[in-house]
N, C-alpha and C. Protein backbone atom coordinates (compact mmCIF):
# COMPACT_ATOMS: atom_id res chain seq x y z
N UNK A 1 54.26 -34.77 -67.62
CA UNK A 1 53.90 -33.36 -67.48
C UNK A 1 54.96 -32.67 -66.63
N UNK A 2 55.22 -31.39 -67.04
CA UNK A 2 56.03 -30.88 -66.51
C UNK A 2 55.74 -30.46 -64.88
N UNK A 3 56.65 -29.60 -64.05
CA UNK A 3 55.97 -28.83 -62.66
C UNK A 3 55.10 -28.14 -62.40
N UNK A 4 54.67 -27.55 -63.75
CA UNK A 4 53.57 -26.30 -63.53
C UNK A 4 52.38 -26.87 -63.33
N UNK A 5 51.51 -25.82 -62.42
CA UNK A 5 50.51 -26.74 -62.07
C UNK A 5 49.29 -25.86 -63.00
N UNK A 6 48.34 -26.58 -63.04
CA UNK A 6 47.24 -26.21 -64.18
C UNK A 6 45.86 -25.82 -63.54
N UNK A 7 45.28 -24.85 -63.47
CA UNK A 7 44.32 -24.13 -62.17
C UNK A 7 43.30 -23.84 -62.99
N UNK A 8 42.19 -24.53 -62.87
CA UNK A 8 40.91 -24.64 -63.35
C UNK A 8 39.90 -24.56 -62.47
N UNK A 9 39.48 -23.36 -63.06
CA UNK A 9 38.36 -22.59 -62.41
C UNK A 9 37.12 -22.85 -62.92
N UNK A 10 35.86 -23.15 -62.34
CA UNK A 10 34.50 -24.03 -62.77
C UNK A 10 33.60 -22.58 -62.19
N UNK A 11 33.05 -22.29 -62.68
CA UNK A 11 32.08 -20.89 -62.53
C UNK A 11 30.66 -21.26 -63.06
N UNK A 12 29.76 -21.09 -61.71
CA UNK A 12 28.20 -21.03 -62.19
C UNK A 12 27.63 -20.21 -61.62
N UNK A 13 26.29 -20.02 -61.15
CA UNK A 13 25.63 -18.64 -60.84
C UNK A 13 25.68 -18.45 -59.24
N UNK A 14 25.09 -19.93 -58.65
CA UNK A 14 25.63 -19.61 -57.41
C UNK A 14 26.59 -20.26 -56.09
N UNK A 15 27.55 -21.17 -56.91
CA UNK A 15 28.44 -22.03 -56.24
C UNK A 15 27.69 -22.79 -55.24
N UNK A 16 26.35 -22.82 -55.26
CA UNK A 16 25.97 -24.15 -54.20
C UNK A 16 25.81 -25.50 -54.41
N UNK A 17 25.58 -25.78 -55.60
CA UNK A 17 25.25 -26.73 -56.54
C UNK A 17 26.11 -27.68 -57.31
N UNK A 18 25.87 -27.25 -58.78
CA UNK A 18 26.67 -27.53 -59.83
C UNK A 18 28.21 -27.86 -60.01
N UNK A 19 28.56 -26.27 -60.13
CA UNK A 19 29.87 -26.32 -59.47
C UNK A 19 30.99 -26.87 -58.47
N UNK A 20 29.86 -27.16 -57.45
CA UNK A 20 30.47 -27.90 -56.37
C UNK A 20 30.68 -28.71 -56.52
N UNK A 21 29.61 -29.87 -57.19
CA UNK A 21 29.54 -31.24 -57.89
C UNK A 21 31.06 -31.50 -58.63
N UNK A 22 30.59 -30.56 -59.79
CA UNK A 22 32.23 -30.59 -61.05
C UNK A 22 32.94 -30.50 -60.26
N UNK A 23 33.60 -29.29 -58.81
CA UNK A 23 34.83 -29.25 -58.60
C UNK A 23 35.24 -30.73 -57.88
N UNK A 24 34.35 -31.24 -56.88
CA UNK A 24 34.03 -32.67 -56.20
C UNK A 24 34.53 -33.47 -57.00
N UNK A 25 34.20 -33.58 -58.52
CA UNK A 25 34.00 -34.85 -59.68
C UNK A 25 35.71 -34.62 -60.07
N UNK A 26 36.19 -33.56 -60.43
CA UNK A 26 37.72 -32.92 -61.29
C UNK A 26 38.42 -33.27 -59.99
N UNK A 27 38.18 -32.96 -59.06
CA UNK A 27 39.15 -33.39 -57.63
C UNK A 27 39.54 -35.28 -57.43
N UNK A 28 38.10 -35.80 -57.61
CA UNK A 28 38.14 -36.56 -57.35
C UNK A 28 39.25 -37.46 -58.66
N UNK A 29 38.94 -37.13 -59.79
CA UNK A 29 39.72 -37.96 -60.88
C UNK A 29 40.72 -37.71 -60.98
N UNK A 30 41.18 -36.24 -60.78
CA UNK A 30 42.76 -36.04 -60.41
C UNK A 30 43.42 -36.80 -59.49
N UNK A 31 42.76 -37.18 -58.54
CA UNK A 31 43.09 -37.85 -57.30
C UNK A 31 43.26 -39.30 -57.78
N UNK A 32 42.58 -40.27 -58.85
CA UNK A 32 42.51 -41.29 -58.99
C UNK A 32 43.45 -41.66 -60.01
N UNK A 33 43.95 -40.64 -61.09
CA UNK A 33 44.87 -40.56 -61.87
C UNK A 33 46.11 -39.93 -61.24
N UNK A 34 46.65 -39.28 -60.40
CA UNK A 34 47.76 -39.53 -59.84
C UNK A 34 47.71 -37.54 -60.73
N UNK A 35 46.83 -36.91 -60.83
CA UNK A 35 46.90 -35.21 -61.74
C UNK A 35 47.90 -34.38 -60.32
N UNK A 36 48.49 -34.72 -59.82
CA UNK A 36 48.74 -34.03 -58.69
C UNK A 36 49.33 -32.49 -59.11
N UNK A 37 49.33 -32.11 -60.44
CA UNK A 37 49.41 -30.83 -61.41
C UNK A 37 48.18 -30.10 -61.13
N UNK A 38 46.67 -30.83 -60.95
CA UNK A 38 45.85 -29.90 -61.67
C UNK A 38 45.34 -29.10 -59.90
N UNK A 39 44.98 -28.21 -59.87
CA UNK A 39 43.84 -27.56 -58.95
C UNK A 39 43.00 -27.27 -59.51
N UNK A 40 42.13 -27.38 -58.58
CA UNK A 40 41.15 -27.13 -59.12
C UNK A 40 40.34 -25.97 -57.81
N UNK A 41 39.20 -25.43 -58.63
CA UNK A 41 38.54 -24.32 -57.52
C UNK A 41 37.17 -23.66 -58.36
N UNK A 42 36.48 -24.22 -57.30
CA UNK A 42 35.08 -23.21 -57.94
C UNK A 42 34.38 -21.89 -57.67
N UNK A 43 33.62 -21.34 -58.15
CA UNK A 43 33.08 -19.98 -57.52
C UNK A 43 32.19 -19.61 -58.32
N UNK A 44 31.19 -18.50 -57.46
CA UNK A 44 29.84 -18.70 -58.13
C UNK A 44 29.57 -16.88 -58.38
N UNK A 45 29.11 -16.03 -59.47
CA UNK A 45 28.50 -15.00 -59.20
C UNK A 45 28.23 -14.05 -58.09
N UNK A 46 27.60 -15.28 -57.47
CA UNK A 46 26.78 -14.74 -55.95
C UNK A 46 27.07 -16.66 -54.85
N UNK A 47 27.46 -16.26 -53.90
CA UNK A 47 27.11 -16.80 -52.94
C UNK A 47 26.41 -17.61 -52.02
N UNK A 48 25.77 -18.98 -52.10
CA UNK A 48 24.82 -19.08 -51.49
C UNK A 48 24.77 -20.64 -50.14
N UNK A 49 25.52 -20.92 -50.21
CA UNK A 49 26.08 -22.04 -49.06
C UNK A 49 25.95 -23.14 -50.17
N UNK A 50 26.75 -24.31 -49.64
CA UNK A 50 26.64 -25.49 -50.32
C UNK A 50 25.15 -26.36 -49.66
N UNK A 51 24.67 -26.79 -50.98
CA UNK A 51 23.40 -27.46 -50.94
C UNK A 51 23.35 -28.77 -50.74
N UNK A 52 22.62 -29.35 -49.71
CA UNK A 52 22.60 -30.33 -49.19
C UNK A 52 22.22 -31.46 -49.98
N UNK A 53 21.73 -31.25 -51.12
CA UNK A 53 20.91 -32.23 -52.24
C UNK A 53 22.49 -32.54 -52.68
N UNK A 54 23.26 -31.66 -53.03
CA UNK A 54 24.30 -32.15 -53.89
C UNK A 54 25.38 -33.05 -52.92
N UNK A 55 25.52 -32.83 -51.63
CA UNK A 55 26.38 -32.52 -50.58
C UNK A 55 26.06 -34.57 -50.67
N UNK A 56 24.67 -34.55 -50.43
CA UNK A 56 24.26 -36.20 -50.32
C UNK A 56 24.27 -37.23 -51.82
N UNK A 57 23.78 -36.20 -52.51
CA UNK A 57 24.08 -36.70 -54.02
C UNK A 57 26.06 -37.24 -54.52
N UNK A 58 26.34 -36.53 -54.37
CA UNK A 58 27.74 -36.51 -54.30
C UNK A 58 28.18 -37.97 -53.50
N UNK A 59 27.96 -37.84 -52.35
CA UNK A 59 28.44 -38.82 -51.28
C UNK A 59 27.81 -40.59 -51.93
N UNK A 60 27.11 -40.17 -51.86
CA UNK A 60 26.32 -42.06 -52.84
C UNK A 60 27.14 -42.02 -53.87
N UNK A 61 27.92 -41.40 -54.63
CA UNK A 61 28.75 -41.16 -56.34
C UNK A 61 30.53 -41.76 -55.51
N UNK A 62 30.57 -41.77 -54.09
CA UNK A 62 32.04 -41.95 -53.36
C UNK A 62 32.82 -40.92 -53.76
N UNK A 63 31.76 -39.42 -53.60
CA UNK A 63 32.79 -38.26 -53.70
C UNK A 63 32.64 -37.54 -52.84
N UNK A 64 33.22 -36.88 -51.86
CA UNK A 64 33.04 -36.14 -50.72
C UNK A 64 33.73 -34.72 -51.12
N UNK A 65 31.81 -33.62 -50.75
CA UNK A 65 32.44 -32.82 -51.01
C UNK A 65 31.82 -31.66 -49.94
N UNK A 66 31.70 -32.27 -49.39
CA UNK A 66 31.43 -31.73 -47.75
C UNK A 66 32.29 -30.36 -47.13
N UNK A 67 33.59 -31.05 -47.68
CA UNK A 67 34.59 -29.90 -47.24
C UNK A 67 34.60 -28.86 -48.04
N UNK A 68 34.00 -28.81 -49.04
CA UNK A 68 34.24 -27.64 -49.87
C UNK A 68 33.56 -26.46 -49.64
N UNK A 69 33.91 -25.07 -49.48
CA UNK A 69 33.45 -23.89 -49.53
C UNK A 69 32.77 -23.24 -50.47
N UNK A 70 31.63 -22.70 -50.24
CA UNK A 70 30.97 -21.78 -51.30
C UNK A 70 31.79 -20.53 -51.66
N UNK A 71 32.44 -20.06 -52.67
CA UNK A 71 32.71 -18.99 -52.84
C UNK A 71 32.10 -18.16 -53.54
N UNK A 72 32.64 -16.44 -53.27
CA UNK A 72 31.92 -16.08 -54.25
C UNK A 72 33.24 -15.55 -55.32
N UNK A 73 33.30 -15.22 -56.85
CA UNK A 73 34.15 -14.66 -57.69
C UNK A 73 34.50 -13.51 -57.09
N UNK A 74 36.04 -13.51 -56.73
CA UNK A 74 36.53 -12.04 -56.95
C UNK A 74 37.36 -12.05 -58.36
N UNK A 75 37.84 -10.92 -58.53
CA UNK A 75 38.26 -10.28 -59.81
C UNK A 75 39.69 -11.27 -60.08
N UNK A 76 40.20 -11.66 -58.95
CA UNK A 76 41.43 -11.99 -59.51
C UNK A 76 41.69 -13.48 -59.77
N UNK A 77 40.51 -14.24 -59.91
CA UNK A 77 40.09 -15.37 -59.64
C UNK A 77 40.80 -15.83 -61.05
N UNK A 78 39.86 -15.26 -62.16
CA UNK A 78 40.07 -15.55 -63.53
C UNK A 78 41.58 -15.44 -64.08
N UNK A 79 41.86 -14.17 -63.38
CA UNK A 79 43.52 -14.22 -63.95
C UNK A 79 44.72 -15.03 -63.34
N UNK A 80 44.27 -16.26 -62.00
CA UNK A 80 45.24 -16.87 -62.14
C UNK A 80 44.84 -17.88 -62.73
N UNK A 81 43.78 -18.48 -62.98
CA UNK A 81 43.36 -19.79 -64.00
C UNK A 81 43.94 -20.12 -65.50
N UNK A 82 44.27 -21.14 -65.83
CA UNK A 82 44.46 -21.66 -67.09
C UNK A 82 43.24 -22.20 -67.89
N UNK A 83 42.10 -22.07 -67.14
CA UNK A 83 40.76 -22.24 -67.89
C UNK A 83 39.96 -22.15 -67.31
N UNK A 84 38.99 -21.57 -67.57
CA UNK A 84 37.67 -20.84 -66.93
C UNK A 84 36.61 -21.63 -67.79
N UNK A 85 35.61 -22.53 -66.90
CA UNK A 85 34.58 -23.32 -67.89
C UNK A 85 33.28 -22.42 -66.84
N UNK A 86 32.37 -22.09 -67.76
CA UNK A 86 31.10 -21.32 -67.01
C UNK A 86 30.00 -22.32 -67.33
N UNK A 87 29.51 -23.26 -66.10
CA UNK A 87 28.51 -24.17 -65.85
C UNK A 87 27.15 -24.17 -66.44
N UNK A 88 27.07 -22.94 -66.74
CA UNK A 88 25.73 -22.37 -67.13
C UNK A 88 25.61 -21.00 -67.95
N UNK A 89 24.19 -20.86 -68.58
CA UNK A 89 24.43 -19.32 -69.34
C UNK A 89 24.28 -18.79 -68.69
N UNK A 90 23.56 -18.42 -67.68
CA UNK A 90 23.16 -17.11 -66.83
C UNK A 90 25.10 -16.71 -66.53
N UNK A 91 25.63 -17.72 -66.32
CA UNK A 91 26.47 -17.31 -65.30
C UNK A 91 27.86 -16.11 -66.60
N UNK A 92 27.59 -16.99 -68.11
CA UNK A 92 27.69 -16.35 -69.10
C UNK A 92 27.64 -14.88 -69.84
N UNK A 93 26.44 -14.55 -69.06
CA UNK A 93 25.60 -13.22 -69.60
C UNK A 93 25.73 -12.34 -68.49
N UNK A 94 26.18 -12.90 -67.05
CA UNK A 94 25.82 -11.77 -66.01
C UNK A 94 27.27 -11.72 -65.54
N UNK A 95 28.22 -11.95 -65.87
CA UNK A 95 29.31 -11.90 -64.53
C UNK A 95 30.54 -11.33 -65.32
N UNK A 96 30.46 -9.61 -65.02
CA UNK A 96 31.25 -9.00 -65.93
C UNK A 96 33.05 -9.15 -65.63
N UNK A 97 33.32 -10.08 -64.52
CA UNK A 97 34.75 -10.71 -64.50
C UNK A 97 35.48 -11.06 -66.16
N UNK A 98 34.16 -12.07 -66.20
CA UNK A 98 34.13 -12.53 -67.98
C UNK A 98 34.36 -11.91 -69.40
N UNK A 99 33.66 -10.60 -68.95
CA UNK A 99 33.65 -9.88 -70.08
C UNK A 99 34.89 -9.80 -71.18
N UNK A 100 35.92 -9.79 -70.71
CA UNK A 100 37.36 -9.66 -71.46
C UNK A 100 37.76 -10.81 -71.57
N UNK A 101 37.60 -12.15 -71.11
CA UNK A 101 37.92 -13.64 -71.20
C UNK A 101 36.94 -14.20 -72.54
N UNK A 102 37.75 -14.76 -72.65
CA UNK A 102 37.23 -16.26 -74.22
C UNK A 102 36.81 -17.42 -73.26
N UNK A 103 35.76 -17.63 -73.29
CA UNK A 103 35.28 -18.72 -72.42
C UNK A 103 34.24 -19.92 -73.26
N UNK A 104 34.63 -20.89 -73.04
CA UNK A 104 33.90 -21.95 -73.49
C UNK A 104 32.59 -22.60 -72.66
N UNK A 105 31.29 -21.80 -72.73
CA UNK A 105 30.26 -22.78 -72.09
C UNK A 105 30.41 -24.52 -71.66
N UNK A 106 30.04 -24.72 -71.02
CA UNK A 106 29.44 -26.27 -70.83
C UNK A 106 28.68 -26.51 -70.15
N UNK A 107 27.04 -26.49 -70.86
CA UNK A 107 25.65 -26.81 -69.76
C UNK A 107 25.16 -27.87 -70.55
């Protein structure tokens, strides 16, 4: 692979959860495959702290994702990404960032 690096953005409704998990899980396999290309970064609709169910769920899986921040989407999020995957439909139907993007669900 060439230098460019490949910035994948994971979007669900409220970055405490889900998202956090996937970005945790994509971090972690990049890390185990040597992806030192990909970033990765998540963000949610709305805001809501990272959830402790996942925070411990995660950690028994040997993925630590403790350090990670809840964000919320700003506008310019989408336009530096090379792929935008939306975790869920809500996050589909409500988050008019999207509106002008081709996005591929995965729930």
């Amino acid at each position: 692979m060439s230098n460019k690096t490949f910035h994948l953005l994971l979007l669900c409704t409220d970055n405490s959860c889900r998202s956090q998990m996937e970005e945790g899980w994509a971090r972690e396999l990049a890390s185990q495959n040597g992806y030192d290309w990909l970033e990765v970064e998540s963000a949610g609709i709305e805001r809501h702290g990272k959830n402790p169910r996942a925070i411990t769920v995660m950690k028994e899986a040997m993925v630590n994702i403790s350090n990670q921040e809840s964000t919320k989407l700003a506008n310019e999020m989408p336009d530096r990404a090379d792929l935008v995957v939306t975790i869920c439909g809500h996050t589909d139907e409500h988050c008019p960032v999207l509106l002008l993007l081709v996005c591929l669900p995965v729930y």
